[in-house]
PDB file of N, CA and C in Angstrom:
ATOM      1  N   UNK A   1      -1.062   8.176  19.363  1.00  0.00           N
ATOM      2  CA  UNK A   1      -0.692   8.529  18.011  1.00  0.00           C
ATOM      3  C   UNK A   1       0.589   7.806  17.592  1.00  0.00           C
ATOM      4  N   UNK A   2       1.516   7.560  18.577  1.00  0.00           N
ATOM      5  CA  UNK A   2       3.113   6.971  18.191  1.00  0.00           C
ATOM      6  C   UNK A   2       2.610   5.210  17.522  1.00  0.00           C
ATOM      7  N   UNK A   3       1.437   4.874  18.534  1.00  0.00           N
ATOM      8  CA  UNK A   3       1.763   3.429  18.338  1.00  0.00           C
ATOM      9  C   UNK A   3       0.336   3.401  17.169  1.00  0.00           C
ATOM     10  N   UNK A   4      -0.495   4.322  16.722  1.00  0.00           N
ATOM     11  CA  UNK A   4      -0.851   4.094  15.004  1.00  0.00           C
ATOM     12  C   UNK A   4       0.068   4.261  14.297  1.00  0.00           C
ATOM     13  N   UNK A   5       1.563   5.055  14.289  1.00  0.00           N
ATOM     14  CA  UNK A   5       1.751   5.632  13.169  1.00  0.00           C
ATOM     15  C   UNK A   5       3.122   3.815  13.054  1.00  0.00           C
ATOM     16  N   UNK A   6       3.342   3.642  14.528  1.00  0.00           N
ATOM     17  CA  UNK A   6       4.301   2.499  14.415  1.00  0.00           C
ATOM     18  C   UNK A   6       3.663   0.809  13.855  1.00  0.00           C
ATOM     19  N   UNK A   7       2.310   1.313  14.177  1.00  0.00           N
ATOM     20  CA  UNK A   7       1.567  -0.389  13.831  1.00  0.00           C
ATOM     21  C   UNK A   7       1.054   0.060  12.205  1.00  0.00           C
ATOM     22  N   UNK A   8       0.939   1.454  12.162  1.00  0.00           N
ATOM     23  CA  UNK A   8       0.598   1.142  10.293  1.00  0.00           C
ATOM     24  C   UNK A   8       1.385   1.317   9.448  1.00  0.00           C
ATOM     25  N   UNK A   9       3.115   1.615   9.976  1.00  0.00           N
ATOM     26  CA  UNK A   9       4.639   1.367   9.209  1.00  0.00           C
ATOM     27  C   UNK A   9       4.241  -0.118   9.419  1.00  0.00           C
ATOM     28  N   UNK A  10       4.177  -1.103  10.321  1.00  0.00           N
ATOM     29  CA  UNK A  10       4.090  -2.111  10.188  1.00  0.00           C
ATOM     30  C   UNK A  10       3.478  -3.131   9.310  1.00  0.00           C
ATOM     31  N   UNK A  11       2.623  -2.506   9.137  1.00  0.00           N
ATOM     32  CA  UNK A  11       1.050  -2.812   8.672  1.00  0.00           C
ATOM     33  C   UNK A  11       1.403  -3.097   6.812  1.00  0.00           C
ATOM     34  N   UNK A  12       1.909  -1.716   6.769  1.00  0.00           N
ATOM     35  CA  UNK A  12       2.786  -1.280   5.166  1.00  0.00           C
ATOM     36  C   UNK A  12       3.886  -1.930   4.886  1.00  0.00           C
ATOM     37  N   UNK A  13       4.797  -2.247   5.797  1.00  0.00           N
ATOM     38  CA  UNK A  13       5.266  -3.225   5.642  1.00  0.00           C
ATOM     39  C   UNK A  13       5.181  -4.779   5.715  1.00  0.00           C
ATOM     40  N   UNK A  14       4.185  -5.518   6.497  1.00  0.00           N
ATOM     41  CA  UNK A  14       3.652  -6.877   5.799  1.00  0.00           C
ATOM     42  C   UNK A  14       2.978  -6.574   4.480  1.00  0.00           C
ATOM     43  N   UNK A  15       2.286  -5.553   4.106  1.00  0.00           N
ATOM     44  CA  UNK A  15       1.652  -6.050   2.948  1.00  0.00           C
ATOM     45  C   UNK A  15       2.802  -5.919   1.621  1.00  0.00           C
ATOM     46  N   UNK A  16       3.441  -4.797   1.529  1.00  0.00           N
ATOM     47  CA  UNK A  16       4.133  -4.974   0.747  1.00  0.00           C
ATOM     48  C   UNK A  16       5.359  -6.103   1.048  1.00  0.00           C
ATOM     49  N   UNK A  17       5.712  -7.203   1.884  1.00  0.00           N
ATOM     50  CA  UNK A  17       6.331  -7.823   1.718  1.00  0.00           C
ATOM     51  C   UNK A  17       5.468  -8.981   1.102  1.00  0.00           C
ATOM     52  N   UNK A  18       3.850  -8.935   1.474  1.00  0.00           N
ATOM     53  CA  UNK A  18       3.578 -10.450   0.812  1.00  0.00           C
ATOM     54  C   UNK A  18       3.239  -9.739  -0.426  1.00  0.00           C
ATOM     55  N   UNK A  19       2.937  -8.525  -1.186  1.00  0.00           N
ATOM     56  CA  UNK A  19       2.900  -8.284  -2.439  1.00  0.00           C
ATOM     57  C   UNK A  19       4.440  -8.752  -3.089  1.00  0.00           C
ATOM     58  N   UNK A  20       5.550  -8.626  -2.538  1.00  0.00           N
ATOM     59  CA  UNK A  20       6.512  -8.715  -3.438  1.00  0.00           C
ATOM     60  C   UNK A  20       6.718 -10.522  -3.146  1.00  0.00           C
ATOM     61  N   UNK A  21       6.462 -11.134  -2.128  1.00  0.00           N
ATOM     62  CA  UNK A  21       6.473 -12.512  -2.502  1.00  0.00           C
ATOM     63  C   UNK A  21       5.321 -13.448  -3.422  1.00  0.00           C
ATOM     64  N   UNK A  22       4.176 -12.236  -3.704  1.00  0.00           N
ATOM     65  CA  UNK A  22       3.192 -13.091  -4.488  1.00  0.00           C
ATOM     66  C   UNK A  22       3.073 -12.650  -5.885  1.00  0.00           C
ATOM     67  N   UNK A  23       3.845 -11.394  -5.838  1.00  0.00           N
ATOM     68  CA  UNK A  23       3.775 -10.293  -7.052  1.00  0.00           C
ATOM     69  C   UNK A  23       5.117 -10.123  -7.894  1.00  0.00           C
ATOM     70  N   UNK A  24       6.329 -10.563  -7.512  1.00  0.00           N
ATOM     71  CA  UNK A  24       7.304  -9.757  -7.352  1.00  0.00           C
ATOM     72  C   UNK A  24       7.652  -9.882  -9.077  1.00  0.00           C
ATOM     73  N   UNK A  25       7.154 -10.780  -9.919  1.00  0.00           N
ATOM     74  CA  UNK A  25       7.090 -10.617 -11.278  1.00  0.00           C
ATOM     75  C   UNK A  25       6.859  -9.648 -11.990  1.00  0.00           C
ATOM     76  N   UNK A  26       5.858  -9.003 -11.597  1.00  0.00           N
ATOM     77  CA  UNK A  26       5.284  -7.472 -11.933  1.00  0.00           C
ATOM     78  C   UNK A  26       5.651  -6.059 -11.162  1.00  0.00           C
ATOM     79  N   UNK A  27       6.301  -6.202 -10.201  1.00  0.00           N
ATOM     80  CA  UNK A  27       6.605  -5.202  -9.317  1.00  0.00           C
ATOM     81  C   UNK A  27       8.154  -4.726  -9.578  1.00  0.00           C
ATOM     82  N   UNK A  28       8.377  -3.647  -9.661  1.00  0.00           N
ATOM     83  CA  UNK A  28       9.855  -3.311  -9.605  1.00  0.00           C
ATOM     84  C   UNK A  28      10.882  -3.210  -8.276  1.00  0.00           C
ATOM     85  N   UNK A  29      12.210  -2.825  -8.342  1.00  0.00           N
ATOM     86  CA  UNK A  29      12.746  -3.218  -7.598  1.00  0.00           C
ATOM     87  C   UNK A  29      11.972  -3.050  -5.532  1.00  0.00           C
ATOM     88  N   UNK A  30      12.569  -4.374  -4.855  1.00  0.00           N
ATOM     89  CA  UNK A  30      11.993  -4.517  -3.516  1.00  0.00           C
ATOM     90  C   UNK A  30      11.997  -2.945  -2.756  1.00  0.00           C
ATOM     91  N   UNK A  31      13.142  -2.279  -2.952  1.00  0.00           N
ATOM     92  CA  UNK A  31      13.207  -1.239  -2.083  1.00  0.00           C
ATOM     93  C   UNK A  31      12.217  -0.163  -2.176  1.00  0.00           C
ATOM     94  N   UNK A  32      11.921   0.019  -3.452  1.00  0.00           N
ATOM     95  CA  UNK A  32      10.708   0.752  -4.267  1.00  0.00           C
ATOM     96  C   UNK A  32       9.160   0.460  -2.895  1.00  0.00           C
ATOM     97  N   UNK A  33       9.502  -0.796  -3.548  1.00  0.00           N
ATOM     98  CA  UNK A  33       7.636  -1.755  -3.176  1.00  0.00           C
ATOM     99  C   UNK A  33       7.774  -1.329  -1.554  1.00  0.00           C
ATOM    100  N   UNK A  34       8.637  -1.837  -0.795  1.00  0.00           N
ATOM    101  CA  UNK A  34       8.781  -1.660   0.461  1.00  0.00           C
ATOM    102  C   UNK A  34       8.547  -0.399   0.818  1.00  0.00           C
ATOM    103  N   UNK A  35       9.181   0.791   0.674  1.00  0.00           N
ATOM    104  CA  UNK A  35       9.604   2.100   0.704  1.00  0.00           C
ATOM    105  C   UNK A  35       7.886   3.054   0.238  1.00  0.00           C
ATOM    106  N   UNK A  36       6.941   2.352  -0.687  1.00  0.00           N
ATOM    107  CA  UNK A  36       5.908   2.490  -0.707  1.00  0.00           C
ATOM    108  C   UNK A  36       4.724   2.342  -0.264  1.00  0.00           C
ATOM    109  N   UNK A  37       5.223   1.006  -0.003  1.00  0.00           N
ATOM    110  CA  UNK A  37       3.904   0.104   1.090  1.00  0.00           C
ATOM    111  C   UNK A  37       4.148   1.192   2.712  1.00  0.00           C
ATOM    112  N   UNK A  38       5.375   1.368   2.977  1.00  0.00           N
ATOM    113  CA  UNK A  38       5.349   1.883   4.248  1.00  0.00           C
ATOM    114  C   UNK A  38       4.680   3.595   4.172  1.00  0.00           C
ATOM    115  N   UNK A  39       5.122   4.040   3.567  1.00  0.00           N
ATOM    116  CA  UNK A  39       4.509   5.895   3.235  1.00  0.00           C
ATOM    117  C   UNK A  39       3.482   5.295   2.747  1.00  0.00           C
ATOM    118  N   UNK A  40       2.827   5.030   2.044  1.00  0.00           N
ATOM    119  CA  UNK A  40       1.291   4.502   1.709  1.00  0.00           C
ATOM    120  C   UNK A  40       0.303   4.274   2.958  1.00  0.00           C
ATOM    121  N   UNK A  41       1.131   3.756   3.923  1.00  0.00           N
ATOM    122  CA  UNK A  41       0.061   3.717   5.281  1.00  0.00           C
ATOM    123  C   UNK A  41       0.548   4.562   6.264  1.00  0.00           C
ATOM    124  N   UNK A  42       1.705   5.390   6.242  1.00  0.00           N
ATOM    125  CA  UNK A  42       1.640   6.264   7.077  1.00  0.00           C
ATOM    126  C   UNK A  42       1.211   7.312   7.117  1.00  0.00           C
ATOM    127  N   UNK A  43       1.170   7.957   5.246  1.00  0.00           N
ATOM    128  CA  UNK A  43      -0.230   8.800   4.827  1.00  0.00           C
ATOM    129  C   UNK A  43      -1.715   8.525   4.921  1.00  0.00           C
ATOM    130  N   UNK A  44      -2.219   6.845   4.721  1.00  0.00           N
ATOM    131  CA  UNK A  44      -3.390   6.742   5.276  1.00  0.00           C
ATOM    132  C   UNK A  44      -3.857   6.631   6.679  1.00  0.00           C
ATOM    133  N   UNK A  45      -2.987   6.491   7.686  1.00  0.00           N
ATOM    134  CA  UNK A  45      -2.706   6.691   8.502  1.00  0.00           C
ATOM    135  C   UNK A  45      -2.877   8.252   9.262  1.00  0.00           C
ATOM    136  N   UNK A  46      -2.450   8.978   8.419  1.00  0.00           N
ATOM    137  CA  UNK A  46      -2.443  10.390   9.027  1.00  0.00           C
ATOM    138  C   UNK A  46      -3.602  10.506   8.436  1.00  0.00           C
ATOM    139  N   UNK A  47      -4.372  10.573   6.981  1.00  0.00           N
ATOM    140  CA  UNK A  47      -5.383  10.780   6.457  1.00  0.00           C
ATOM    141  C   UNK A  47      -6.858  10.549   7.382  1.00  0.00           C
ATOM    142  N   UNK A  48      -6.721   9.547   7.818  1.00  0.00           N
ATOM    143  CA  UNK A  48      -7.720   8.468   8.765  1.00  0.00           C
ATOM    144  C   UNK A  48      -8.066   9.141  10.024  1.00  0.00           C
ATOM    145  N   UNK A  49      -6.936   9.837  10.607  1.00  0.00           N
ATOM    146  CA  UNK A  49      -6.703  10.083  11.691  1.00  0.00           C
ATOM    147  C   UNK A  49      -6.955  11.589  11.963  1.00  0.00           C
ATOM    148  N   UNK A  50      -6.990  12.643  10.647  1.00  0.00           N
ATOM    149  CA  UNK A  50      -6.941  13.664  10.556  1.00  0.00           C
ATOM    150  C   UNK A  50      -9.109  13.915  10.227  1.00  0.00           C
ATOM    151  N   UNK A  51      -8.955  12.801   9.285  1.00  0.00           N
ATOM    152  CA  UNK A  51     -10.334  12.746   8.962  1.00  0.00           C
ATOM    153  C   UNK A  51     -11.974  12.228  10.092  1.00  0.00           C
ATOM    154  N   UNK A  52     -11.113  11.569  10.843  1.00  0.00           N
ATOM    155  CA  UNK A  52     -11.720  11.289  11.900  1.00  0.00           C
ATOM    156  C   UNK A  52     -12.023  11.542  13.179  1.00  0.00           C
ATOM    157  N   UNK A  53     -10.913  12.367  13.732  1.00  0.00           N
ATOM    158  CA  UNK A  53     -10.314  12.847  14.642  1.00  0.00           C
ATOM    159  C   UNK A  53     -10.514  12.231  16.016  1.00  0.00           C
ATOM    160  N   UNK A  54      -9.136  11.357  15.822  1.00  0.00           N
ATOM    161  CA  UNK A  54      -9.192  10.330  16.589  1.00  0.00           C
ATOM    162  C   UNK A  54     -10.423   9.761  17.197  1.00  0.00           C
ATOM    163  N   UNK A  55     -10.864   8.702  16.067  1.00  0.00           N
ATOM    164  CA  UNK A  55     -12.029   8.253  16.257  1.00  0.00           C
ATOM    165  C   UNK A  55     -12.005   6.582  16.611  1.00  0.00           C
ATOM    166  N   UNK A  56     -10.743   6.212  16.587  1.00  0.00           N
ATOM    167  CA  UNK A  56     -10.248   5.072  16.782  1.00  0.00           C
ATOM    168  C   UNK A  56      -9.486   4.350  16.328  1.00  0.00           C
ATOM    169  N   UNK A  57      -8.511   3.566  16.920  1.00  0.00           N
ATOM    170  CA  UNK A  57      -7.211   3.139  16.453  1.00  0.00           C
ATOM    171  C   UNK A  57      -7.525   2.128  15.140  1.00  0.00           C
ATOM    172  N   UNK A  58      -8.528   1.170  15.469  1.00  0.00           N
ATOM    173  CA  UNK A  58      -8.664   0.312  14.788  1.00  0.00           C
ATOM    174  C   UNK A  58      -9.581   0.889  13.324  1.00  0.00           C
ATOM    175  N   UNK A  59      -9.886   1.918  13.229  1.00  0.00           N
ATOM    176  CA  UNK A  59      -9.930   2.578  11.730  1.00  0.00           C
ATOM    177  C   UNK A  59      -9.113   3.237  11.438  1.00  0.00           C
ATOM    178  N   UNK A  60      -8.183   3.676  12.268  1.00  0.00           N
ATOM    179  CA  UNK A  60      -7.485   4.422  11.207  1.00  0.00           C
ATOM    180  C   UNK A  60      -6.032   3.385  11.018  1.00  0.00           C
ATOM    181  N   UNK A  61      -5.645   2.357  11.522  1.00  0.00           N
ATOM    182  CA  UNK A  61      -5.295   1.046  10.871  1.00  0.00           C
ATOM    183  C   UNK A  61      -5.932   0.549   9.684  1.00  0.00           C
ATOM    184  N   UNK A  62      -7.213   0.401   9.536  1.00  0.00           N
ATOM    185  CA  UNK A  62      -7.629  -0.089   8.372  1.00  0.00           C
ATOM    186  C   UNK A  62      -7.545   1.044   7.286  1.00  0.00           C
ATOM    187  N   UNK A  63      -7.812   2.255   6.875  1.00  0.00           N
ATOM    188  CA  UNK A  63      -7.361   3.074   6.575  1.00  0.00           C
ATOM    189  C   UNK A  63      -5.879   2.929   6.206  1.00  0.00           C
ATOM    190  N   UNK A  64      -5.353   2.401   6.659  1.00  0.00           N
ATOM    191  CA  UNK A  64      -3.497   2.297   6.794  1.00  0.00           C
ATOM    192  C   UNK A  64      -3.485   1.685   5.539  1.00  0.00           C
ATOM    193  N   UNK A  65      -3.973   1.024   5.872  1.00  0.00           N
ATOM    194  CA  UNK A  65      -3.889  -0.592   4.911  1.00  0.00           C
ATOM    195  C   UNK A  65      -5.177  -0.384   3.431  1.00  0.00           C
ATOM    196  N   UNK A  66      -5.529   0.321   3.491  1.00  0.00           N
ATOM    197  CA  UNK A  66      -6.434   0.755   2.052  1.00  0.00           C
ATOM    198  C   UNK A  66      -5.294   1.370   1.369  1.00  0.00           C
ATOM    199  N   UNK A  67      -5.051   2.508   1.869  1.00  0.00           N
ATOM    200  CA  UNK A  67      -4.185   3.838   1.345  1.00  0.00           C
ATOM    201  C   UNK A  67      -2.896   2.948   0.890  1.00  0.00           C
ATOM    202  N   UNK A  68      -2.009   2.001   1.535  1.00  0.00           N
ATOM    203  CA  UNK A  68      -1.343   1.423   1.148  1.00  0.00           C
ATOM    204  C   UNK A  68      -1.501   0.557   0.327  1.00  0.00           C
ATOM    205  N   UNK A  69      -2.300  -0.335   0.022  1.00  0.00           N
ATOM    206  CA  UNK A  69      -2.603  -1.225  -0.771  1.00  0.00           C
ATOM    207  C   UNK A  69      -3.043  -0.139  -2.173  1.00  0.00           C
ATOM    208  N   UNK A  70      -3.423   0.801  -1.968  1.00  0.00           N
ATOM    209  CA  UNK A  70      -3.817   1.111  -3.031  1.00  0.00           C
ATOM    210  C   UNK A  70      -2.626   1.694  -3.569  1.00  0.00           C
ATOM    211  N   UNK A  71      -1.760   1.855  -3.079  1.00  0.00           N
ATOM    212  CA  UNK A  71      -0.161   2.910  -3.542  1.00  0.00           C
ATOM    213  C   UNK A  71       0.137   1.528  -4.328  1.00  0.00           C
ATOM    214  N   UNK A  72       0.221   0.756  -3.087  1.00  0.00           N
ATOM    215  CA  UNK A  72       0.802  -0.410  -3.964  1.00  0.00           C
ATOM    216  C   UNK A  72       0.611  -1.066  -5.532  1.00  0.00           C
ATOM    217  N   UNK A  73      -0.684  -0.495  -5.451  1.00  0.00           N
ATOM    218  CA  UNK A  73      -1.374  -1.317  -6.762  1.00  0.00           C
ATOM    219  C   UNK A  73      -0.577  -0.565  -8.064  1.00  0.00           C
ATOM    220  N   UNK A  74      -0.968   1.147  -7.569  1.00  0.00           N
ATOM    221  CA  UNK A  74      -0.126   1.585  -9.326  1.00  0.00           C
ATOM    222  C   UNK A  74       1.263   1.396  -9.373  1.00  0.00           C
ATOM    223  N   UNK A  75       2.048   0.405  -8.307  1.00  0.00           N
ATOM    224  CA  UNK A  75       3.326  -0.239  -9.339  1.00  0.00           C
ATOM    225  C   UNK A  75       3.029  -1.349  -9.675  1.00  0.00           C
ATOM    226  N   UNK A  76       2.002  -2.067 -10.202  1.00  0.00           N
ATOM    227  CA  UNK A  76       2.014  -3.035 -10.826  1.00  0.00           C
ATOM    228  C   UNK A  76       2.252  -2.831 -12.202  1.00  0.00           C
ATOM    229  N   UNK A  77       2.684  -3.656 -12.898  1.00  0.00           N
ATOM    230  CA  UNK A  77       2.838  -3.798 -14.167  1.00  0.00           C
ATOM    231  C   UNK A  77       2.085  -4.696 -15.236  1.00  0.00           C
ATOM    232  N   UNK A  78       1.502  -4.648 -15.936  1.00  0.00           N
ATOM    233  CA  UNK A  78       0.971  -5.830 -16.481  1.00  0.00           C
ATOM    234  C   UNK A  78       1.390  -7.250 -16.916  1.00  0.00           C
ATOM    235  N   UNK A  79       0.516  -7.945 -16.846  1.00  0.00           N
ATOM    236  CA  UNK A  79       1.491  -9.493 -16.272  1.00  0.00           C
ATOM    237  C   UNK A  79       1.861 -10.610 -17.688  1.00  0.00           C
ATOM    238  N   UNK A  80       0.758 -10.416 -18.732  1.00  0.00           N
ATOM    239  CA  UNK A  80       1.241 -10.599 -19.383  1.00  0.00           C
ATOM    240  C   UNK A  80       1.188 -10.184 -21.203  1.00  0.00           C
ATOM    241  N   UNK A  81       1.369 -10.245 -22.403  1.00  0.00           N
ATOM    242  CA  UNK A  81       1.621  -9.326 -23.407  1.00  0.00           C
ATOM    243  C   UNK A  81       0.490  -8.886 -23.533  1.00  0.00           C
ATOM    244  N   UNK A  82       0.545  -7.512 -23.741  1.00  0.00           N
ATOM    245  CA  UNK A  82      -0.197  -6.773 -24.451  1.00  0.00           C
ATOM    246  C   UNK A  82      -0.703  -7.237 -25.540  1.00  0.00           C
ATOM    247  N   UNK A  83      -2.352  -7.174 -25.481  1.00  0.00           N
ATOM    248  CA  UNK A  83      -2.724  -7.797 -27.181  1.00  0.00           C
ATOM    249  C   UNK A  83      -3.457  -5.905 -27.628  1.00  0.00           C
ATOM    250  N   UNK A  84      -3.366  -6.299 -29.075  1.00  0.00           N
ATOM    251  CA  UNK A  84      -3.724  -5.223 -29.879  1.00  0.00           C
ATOM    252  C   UNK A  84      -5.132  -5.999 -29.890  1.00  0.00           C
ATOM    253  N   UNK A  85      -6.135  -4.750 -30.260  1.00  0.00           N
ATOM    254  CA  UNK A  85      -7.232  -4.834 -30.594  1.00  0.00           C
ATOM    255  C   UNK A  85      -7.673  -4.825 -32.518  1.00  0.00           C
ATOM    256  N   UNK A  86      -8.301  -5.396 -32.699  1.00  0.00           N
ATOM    257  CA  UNK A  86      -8.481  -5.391 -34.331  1.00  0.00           C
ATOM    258  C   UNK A  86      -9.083  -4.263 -35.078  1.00  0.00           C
ATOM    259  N   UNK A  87      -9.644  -3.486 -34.174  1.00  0.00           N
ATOM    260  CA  UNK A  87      -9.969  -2.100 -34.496  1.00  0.00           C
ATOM    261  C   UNK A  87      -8.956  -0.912 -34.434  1.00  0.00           C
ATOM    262  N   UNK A  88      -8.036  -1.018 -33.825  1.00  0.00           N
ATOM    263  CA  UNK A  88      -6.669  -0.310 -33.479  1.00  0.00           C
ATOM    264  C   UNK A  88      -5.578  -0.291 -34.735  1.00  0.00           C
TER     265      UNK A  88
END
């Protein structure tokens, strides 16, 4: 259990570091993104792990990395202007 919960802090942390080097236009401040990406997979992480019961390391890693990626996604921001619609 120590070394899922230490490889999918890890895990949360590469992705949110290459989100903020491929994203970081749309993303708010690093500590945010970071600080999210990591609780994002240590809740999918526990989620995975709770849901499965201990059914294997290597799903509930991937799991890690859904749950995080998906935290990650609602700080995006939209990238570029807003258009109005002509019916609006």
């Amino acid at each position: 259990m120590l070394f899922e919960a230490l490889g999918s802090a890890l895990l949360g942390l590469v992705l949110a570091g290459a989100a903020i080097h491929r994203l970081s236009h749309r993303l708010p401040a690093r500590s945010l993104v970071l600080a999210t990406g990591v609780a994002g997979a240590l809740f999918g992480a526990f989620l995975t792990h709770s849901a499965l019961d201990a059914g294997g390391v290597l799903l509930t890693l991937i799991g890690a990395v859904v749950v995080s990626a998906a935290s990650l996604s609602l700080l995006l921001r939209p990238g570029g202007r807003l258009r109005r619609s002509a019916t609006a």
